[in-house]
N, C-alpha and C. Protein backbone atom coordinates (compact mmCIF):
# COMPACT_ATOMS: atom_id res chain seq x y z
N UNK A 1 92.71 -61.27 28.82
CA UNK A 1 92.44 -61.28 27.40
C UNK A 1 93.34 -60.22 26.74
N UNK A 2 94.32 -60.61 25.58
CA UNK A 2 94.93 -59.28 24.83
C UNK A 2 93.65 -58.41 24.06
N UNK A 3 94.67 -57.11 24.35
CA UNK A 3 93.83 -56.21 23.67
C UNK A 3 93.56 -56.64 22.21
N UNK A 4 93.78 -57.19 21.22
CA UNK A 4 94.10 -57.54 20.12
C UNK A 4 92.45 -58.40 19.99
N UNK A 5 92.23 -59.06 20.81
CA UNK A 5 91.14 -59.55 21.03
C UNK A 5 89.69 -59.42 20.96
N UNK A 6 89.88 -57.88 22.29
CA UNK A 6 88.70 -57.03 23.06
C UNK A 6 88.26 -56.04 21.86
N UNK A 7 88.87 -56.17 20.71
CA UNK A 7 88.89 -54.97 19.94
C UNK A 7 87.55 -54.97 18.99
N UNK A 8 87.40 -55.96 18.24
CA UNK A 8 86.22 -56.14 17.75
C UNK A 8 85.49 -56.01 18.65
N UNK A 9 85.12 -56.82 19.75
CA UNK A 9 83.60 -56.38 20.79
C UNK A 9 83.06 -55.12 20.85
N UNK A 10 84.42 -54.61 21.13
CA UNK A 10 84.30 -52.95 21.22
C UNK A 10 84.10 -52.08 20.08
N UNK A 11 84.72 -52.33 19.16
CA UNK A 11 83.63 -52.15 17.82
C UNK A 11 82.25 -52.54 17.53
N UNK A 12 81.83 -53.70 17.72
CA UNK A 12 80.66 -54.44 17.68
C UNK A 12 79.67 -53.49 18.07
N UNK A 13 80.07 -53.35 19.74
CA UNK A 13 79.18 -52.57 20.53
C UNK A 13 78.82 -50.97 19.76
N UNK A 14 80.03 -50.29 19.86
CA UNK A 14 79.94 -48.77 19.08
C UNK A 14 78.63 -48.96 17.79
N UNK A 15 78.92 -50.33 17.05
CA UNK A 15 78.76 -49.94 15.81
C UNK A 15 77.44 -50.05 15.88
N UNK A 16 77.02 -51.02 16.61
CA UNK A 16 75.55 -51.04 16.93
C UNK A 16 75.13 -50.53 17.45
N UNK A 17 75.71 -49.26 18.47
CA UNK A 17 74.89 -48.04 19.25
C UNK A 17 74.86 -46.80 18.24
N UNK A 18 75.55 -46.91 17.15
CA UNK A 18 75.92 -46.06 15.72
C UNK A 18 74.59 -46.09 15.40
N UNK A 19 74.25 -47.37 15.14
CA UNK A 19 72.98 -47.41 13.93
C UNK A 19 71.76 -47.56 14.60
N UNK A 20 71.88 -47.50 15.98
CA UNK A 20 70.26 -47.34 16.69
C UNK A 20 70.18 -45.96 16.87
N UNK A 21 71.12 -44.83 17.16
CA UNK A 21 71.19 -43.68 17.45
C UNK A 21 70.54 -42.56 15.63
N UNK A 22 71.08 -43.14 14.76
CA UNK A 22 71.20 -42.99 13.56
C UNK A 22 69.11 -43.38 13.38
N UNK A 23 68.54 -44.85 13.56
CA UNK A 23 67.56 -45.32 13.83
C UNK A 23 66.76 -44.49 14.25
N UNK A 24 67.24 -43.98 15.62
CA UNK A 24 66.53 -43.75 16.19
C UNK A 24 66.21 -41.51 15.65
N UNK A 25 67.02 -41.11 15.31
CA UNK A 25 67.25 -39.99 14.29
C UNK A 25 66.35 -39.59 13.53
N UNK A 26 66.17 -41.14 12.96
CA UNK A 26 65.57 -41.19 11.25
C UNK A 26 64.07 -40.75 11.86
N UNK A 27 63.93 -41.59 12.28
CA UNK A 27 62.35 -41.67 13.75
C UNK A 27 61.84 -40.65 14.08
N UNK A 28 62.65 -40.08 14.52
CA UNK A 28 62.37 -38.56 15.27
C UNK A 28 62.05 -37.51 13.66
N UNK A 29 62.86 -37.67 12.75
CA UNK A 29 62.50 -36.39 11.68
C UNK A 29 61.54 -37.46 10.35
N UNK A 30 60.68 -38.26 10.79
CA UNK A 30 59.78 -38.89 10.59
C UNK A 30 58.18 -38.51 10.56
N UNK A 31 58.39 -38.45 12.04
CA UNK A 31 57.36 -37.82 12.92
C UNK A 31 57.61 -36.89 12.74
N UNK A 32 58.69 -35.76 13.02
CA UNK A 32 58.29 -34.78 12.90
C UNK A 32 57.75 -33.77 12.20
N UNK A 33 58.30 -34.53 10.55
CA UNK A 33 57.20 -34.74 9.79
C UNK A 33 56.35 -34.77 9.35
N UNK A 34 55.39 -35.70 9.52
CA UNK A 34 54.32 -35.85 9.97
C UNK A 34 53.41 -34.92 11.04
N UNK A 35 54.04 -34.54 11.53
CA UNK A 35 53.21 -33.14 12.51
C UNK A 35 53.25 -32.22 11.99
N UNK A 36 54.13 -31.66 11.41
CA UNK A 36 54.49 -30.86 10.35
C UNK A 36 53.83 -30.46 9.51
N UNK A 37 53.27 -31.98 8.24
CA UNK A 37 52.34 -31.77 7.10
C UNK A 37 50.92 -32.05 7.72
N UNK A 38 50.25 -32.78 8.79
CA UNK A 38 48.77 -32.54 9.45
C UNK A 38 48.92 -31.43 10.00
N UNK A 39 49.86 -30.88 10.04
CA UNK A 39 49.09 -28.87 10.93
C UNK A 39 48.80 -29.50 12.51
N UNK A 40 49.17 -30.62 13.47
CA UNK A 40 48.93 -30.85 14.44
C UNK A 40 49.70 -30.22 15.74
N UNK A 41 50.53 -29.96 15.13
CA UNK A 41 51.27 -28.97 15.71
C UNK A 41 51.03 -27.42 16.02
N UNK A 42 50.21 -26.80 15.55
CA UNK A 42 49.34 -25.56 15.42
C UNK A 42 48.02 -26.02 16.40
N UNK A 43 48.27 -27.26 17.03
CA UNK A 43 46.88 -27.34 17.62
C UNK A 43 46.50 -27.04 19.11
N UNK A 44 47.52 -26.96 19.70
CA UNK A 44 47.79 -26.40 20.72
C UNK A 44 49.18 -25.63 21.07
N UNK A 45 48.75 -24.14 20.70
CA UNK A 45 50.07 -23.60 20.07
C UNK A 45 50.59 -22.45 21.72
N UNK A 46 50.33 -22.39 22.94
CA UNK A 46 50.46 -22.30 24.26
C UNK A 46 50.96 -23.47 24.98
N UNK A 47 51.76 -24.54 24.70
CA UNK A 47 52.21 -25.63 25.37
C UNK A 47 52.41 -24.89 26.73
N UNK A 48 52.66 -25.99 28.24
CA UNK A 48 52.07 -26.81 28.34
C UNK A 48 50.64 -26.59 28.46
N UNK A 49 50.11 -25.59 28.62
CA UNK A 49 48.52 -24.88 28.55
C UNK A 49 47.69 -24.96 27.13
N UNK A 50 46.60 -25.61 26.76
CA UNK A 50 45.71 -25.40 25.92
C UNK A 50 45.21 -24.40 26.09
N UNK A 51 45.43 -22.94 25.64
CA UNK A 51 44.56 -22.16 25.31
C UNK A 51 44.04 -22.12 26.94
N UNK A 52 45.05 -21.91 28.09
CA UNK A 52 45.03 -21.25 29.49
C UNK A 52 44.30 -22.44 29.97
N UNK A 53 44.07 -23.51 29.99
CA UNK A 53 43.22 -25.29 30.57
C UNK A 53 44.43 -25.89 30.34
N UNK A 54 44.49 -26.90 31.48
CA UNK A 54 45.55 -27.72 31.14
C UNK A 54 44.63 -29.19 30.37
N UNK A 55 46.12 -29.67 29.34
CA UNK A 55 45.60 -30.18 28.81
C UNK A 55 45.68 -31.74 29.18
């Protein structure tokens, strides 16, 4: 196959690992977020130990 060819695929691929990475980004400072404004994060504030018990 000429390179001339392979070139889009290979874009294709990138561009769509672009926008799941990007996706997947958005996701993460979403949630984190969200833990953030419930104070759930303050709830066990000794990770991996609850307050010396595992949790």
């Amino acid at each position: 196959m000429p390179p001339a060819l392979a070139k889009p695929t290979t874009y294709r691929h990138f561009h769509r690992l672009a926008w799941l990475a990007c996706a997947f980004a958005f996701c993460v400072i979403v949630f984190g977020a969200f833990v953030r404004l419930s104070n759930a994060g303050l709830s066990c504030p000794d990770w991996p130990t609850c307050y010396g018990r595992a949790a």
